[in-house]
PDB file of N, CA and C in Angstrom:
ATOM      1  N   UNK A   1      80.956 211.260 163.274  1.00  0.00           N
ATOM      2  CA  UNK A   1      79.899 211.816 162.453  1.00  0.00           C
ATOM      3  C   UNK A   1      79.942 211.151 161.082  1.00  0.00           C
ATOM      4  N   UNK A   2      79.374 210.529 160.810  1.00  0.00           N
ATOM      5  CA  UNK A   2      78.972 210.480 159.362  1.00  0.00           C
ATOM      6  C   UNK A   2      77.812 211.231 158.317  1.00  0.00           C
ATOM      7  N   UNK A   3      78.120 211.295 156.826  1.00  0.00           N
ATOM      8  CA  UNK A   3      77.438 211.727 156.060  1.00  0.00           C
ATOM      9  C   UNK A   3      76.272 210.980 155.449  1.00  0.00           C
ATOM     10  N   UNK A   4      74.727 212.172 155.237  1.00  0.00           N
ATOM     11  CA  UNK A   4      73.527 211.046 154.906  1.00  0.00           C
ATOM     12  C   UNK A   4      73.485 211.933 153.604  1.00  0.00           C
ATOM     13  N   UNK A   5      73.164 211.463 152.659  1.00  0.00           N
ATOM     14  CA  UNK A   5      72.020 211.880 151.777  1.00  0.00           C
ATOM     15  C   UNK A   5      70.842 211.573 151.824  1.00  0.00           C
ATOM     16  N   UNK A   6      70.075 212.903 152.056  1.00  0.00           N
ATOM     17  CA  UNK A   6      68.262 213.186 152.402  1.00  0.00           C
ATOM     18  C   UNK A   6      67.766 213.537 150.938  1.00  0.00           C
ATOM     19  N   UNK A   7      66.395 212.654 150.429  1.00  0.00           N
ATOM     20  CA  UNK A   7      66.201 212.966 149.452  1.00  0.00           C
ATOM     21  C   UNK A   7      64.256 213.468 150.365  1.00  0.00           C
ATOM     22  N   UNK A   8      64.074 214.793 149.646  1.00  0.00           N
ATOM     23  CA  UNK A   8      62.888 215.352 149.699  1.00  0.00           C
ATOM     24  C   UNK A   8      62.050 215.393 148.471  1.00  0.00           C
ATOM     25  N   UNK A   9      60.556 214.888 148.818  1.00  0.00           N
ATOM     26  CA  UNK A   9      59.607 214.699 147.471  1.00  0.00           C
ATOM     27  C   UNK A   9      58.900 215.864 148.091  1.00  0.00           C
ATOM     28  N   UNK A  10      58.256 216.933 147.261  1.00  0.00           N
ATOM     29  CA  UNK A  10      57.728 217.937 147.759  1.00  0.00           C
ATOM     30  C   UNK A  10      56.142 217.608 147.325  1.00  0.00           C
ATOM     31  N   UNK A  11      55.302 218.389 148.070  1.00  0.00           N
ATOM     32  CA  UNK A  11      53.483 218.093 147.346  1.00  0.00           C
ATOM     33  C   UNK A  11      53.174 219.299 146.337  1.00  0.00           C
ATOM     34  N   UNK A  12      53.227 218.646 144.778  1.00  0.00           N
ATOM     35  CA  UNK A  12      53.383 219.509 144.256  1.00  0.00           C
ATOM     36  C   UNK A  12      51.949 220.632 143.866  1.00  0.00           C
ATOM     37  N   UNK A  13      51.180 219.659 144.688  1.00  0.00           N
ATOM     38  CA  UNK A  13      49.807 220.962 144.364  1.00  0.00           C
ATOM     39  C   UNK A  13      50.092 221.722 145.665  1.00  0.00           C
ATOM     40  N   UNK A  14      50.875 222.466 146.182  1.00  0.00           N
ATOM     41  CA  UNK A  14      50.951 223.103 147.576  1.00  0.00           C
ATOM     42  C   UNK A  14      52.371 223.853 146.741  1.00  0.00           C
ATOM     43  N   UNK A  15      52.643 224.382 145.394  1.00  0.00           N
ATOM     44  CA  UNK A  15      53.861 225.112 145.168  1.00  0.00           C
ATOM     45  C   UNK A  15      53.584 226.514 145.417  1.00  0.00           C
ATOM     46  N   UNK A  16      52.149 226.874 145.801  1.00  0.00           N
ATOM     47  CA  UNK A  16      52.415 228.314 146.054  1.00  0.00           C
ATOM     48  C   UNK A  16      52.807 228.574 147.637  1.00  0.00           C
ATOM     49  N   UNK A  17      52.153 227.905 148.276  1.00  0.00           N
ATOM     50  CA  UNK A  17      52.483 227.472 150.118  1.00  0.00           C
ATOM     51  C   UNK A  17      53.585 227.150 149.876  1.00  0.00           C
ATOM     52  N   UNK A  18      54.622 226.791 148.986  1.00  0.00           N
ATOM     53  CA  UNK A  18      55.901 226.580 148.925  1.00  0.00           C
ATOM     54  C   UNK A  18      57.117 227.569 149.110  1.00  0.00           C
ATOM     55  N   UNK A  19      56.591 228.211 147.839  1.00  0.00           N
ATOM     56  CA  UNK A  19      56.836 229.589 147.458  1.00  0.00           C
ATOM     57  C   UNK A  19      56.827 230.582 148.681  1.00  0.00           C
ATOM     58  N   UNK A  20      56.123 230.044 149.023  1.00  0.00           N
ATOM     59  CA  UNK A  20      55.948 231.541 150.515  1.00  0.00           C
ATOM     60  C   UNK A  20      56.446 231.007 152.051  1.00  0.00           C
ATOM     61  N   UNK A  21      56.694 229.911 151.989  1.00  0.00           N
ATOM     62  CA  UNK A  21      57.771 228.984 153.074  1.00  0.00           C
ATOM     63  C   UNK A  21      59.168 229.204 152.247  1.00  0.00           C
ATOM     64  N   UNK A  22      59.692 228.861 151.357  1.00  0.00           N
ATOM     65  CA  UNK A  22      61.086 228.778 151.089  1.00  0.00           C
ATOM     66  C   UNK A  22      62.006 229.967 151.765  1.00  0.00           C
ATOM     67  N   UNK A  23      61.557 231.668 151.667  1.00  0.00           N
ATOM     68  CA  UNK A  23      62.772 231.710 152.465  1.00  0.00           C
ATOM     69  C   UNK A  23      62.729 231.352 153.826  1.00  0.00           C
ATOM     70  N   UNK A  24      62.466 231.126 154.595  1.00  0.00           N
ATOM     71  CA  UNK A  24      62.495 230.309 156.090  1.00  0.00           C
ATOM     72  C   UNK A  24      62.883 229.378 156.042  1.00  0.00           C
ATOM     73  N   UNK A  25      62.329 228.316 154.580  1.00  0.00           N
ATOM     74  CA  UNK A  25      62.720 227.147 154.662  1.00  0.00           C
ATOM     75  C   UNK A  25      64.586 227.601 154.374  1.00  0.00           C
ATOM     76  N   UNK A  26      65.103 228.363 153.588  1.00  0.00           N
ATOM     77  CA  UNK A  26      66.663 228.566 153.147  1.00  0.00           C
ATOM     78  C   UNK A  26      67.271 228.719 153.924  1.00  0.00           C
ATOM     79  N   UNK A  27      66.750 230.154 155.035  1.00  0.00           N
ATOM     80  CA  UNK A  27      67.117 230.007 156.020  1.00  0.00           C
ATOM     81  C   UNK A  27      67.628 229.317 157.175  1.00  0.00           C
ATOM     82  N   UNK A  28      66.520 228.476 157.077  1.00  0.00           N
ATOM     83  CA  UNK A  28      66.693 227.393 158.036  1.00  0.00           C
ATOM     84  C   UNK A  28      68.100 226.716 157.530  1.00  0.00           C
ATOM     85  N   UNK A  29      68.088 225.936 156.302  1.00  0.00           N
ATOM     86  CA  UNK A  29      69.334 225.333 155.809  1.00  0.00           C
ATOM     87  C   UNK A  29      70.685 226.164 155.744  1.00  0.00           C
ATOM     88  N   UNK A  30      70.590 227.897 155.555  1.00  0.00           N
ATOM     89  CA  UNK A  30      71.858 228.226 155.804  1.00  0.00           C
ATOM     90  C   UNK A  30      72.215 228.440 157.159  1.00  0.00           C
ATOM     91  N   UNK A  31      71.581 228.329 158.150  1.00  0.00           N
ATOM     92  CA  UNK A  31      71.573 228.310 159.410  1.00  0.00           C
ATOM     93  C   UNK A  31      72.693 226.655 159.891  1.00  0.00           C
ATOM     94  N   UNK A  32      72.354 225.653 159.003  1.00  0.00           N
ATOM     95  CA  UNK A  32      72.869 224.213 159.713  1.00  0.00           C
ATOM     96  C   UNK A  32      73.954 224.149 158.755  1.00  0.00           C
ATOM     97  N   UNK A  33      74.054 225.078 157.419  1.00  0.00           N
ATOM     98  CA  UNK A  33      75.302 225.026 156.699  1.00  0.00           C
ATOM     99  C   UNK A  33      76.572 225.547 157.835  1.00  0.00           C
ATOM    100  N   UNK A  34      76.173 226.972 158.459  1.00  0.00           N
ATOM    101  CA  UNK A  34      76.672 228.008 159.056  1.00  0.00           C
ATOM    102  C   UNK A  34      77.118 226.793 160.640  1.00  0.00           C
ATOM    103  N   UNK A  35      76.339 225.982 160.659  1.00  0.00           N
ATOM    104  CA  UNK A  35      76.762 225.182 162.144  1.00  0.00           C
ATOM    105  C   UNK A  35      77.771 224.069 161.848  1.00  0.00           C
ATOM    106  N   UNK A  36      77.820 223.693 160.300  1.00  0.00           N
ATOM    107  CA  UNK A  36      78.193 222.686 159.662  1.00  0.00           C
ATOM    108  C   UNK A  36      78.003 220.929 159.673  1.00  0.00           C
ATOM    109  N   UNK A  37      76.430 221.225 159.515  1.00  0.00           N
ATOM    110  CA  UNK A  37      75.766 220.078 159.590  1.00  0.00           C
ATOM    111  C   UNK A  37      75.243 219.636 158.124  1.00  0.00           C
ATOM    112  N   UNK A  38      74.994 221.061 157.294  1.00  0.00           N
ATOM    113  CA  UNK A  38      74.544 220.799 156.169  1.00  0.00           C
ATOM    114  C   UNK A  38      75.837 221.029 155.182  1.00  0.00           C
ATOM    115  N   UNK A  39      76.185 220.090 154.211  1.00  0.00           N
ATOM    116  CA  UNK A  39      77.336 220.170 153.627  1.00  0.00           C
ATOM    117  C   UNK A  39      77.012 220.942 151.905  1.00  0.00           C
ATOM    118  N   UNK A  40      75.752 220.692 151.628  1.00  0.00           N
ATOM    119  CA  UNK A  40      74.404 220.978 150.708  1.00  0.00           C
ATOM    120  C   UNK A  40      73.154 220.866 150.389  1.00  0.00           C
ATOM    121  N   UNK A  41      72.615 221.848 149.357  1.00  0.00           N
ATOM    122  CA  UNK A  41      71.403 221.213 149.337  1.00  0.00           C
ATOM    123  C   UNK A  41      70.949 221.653 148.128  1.00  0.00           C
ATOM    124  N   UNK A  42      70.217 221.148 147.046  1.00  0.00           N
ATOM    125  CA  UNK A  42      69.402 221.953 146.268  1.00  0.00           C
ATOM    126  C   UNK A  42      68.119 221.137 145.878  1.00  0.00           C
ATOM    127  N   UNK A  43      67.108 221.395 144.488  1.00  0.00           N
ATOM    128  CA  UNK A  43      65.933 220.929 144.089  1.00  0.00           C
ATOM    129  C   UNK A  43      66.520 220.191 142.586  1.00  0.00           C
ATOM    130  N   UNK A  44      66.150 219.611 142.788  1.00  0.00           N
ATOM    131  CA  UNK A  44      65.765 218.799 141.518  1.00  0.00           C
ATOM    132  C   UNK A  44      65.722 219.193 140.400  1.00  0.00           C
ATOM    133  N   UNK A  45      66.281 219.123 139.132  1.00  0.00           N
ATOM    134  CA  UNK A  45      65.905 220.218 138.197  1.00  0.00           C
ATOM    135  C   UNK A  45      65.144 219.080 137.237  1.00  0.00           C
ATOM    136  N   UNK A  46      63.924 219.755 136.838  1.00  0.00           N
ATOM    137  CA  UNK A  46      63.859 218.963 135.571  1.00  0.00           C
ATOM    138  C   UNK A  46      62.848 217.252 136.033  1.00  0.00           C
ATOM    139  N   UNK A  47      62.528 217.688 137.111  1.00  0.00           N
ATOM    140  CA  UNK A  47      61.935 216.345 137.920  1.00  0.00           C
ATOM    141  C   UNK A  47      60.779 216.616 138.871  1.00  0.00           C
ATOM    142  N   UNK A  48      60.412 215.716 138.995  1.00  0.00           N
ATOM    143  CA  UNK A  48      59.419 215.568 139.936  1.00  0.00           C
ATOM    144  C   UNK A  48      60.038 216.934 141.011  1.00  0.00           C
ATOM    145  N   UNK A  49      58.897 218.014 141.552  1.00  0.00           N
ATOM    146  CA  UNK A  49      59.563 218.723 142.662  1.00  0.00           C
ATOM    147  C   UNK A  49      60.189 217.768 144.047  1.00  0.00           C
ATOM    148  N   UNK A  50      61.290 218.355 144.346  1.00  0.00           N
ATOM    149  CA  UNK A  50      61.872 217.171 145.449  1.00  0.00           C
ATOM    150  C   UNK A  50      63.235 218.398 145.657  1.00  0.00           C
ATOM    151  N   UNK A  51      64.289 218.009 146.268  1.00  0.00           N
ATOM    152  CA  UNK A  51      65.380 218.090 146.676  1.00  0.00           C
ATOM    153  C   UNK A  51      66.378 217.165 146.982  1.00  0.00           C
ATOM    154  N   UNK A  52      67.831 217.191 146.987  1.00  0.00           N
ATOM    155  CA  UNK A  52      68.708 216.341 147.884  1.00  0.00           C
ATOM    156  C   UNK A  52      69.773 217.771 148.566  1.00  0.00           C
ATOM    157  N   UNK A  53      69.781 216.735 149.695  1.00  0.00           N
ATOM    158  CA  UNK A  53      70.299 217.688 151.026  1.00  0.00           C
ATOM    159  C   UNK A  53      71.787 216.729 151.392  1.00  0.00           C
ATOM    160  N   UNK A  54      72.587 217.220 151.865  1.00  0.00           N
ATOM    161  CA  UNK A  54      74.169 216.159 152.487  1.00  0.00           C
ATOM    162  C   UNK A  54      74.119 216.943 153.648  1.00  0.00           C
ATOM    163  N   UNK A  55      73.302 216.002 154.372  1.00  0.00           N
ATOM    164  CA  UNK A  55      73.652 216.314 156.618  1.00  0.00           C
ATOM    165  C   UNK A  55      74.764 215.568 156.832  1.00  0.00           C
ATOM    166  N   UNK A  56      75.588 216.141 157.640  1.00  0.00           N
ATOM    167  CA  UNK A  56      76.418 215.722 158.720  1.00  0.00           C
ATOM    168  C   UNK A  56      75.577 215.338 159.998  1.00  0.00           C
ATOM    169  N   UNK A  57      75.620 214.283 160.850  1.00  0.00           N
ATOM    170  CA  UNK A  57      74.722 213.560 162.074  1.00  0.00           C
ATOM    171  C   UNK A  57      75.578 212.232 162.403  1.00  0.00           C
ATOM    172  N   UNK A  58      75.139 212.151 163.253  1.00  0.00           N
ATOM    173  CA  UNK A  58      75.622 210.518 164.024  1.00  0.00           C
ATOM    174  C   UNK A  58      75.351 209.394 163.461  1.00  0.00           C
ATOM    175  N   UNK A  59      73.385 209.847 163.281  1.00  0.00           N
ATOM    176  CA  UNK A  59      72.827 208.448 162.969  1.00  0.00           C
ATOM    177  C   UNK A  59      71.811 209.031 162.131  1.00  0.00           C
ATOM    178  N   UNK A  60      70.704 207.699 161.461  1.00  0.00           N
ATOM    179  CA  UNK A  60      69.600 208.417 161.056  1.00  0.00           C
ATOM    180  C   UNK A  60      68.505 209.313 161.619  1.00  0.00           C
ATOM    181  N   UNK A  61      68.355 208.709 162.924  1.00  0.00           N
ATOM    182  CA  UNK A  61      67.860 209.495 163.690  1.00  0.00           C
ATOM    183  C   UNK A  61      67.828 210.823 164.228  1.00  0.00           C
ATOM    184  N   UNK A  62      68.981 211.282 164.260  1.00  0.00           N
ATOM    185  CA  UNK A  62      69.755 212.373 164.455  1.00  0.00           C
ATOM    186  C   UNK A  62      69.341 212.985 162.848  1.00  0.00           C
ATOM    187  N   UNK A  63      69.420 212.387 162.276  1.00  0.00           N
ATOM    188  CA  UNK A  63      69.283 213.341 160.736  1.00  0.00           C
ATOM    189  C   UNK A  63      67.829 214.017 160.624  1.00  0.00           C
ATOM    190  N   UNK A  64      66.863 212.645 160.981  1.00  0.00           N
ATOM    191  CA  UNK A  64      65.203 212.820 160.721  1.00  0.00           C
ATOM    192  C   UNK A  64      65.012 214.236 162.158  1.00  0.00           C
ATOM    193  N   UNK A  65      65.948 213.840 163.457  1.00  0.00           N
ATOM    194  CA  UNK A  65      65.403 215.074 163.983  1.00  0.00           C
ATOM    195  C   UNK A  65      65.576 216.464 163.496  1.00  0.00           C
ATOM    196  N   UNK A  66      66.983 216.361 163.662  1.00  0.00           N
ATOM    197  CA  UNK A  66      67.231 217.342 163.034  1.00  0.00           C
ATOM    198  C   UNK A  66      66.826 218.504 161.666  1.00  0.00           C
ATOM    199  N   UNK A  67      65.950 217.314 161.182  1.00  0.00           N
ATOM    200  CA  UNK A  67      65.169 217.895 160.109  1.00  0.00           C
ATOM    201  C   UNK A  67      63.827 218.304 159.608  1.00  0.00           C
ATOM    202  N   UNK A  68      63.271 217.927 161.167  1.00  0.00           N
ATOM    203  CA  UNK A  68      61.826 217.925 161.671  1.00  0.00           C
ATOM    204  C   UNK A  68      62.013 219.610 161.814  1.00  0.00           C
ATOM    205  N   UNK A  69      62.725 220.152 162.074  1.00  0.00           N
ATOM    206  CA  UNK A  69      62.674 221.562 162.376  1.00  0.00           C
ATOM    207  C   UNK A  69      62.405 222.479 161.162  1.00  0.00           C
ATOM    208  N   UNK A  70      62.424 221.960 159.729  1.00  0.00           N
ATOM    209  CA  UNK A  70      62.786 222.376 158.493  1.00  0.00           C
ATOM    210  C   UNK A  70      61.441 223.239 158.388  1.00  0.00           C
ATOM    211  N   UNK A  71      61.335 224.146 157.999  1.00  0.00           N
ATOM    212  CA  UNK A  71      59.724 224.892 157.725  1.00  0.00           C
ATOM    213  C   UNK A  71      58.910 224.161 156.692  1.00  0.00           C
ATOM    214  N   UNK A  72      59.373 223.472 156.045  1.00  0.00           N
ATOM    215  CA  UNK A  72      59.005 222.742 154.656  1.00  0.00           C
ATOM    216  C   UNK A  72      57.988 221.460 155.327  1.00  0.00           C
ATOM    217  N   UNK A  73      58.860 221.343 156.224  1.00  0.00           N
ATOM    218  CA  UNK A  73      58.376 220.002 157.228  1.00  0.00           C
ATOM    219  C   UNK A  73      57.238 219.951 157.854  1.00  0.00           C
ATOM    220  N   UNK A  74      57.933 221.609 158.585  1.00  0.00           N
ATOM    221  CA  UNK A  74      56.642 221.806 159.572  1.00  0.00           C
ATOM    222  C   UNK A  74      55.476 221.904 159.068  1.00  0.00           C
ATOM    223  N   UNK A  75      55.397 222.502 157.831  1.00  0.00           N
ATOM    224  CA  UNK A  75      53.980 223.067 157.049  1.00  0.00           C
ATOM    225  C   UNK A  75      53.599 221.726 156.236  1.00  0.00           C
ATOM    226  N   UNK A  76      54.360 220.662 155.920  1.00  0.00           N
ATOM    227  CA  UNK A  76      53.833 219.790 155.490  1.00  0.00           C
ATOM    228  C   UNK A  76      53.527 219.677 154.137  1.00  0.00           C
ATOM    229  N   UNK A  77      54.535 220.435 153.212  1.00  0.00           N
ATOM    230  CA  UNK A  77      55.380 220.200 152.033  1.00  0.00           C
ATOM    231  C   UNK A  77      55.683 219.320 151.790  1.00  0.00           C
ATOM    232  N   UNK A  78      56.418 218.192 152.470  1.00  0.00           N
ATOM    233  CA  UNK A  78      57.026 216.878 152.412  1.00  0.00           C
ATOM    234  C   UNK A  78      56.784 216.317 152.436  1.00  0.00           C
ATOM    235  N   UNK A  79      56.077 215.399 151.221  1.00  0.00           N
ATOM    236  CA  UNK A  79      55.418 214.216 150.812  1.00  0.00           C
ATOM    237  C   UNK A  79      56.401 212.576 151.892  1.00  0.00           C
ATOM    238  N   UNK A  80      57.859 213.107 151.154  1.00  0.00           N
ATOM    239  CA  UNK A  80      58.033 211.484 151.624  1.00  0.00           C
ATOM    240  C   UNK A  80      60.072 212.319 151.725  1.00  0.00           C
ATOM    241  N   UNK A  81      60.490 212.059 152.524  1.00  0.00           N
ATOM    242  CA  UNK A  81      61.840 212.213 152.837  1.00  0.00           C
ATOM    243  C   UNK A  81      63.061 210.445 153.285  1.00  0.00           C
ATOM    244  N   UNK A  82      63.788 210.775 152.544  1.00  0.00           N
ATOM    245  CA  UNK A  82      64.234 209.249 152.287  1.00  0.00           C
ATOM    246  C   UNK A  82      66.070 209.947 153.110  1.00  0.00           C
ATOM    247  N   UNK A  83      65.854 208.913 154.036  1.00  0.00           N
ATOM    248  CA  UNK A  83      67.543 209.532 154.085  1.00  0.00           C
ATOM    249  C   UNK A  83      68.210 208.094 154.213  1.00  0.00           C
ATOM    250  N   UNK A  84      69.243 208.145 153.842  1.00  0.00           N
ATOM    251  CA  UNK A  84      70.174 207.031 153.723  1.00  0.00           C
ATOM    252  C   UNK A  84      71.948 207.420 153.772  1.00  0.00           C
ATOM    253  N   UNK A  85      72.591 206.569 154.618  1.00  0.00           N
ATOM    254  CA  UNK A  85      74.186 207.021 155.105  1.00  0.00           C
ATOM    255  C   UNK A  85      75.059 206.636 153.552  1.00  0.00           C
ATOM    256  N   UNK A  86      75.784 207.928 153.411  1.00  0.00           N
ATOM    257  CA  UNK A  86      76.743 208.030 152.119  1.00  0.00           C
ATOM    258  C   UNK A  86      78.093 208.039 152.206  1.00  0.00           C
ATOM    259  N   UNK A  87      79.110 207.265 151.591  1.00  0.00           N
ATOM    260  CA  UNK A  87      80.334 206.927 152.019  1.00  0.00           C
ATOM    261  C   UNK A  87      81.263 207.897 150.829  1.00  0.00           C
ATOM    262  N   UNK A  88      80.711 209.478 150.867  1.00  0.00           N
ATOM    263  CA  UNK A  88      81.975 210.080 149.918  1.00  0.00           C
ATOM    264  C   UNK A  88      83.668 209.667 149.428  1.00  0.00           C
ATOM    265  N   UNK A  89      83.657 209.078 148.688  1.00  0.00           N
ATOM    266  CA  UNK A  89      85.239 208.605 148.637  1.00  0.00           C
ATOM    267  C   UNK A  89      86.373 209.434 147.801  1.00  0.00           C
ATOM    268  N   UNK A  90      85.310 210.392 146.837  1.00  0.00           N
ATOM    269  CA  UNK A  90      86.343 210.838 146.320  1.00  0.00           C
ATOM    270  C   UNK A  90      85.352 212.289 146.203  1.00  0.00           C
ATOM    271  N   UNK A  91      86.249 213.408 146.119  1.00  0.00           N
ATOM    272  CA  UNK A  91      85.831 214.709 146.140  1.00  0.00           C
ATOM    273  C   UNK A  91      85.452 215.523 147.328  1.00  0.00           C
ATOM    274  N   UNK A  92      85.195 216.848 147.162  1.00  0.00           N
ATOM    275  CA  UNK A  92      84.768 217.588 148.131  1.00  0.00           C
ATOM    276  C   UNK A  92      84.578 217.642 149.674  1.00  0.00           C
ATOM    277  N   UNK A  93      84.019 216.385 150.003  1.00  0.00           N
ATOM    278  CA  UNK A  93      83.012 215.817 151.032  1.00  0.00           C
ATOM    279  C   UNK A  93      83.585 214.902 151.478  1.00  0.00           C
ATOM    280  N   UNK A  94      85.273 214.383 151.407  1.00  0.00           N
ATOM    281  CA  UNK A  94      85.644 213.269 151.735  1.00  0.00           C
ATOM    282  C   UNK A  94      86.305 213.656 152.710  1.00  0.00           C
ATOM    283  N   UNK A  95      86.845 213.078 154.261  1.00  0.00           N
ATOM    284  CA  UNK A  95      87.129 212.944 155.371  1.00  0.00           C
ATOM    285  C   UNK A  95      88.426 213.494 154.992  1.00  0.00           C
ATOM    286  N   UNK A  96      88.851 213.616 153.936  1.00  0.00           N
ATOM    287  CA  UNK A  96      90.275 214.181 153.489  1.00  0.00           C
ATOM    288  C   UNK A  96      90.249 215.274 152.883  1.00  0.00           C
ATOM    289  N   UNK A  97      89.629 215.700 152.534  1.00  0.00           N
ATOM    290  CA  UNK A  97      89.506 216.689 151.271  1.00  0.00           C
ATOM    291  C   UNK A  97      89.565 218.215 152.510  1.00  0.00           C
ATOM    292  N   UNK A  98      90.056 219.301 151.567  1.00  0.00           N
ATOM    293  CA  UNK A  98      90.347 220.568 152.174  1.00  0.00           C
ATOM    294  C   UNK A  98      91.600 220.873 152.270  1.00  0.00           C
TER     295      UNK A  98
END
């Protein structure tokens, strides 16, 4: 398994359809925390609306499916989702750490 960082751009004229998806959408994410796929996640502060997420998955593929399920997704919140594989070396998230 390796680790991705998923970066989410949200559509920001759709923040009230946002607003009324997020808890499902949280849900959903404490659901893959609880399976231990999701290592985190939060929004952006101070920026463009967006998020970054840390999946646990095989591949990218495995990440994008896995994330097709997201309510944010489904409803079509998600302008543009960028995921790319992250090599934690030091802290929290490292193959050693715990």
């Amino acid at each position: 398994m390796s680790t991705f960082a998923v970066e989410y751009t949200y559509d920001a004229d759709r923040s009230e359809e946002a607003d009324q998806v997020r808890p499902e959408h949280r849900a959903f994410l404490r659901d893959l925390l609880d399976q231990g796929r999701l290592l985190a996640s939060g929004p952006w502060v101070g920026a463009a609306p967006g998020a970054l997420l840390l999946v646990v998955a095989d591949d990218t593929a495995a990440v994008e499916s896995l994330l097709d399920a997201d309510p944010f997704h489904r409803e079509g919140l998600i302008t543009r989702r960028t995921v790319r594989r992250w090599n934690p070396v030091i802290g929290p998230f490292t193959a050693d750490a715990g």
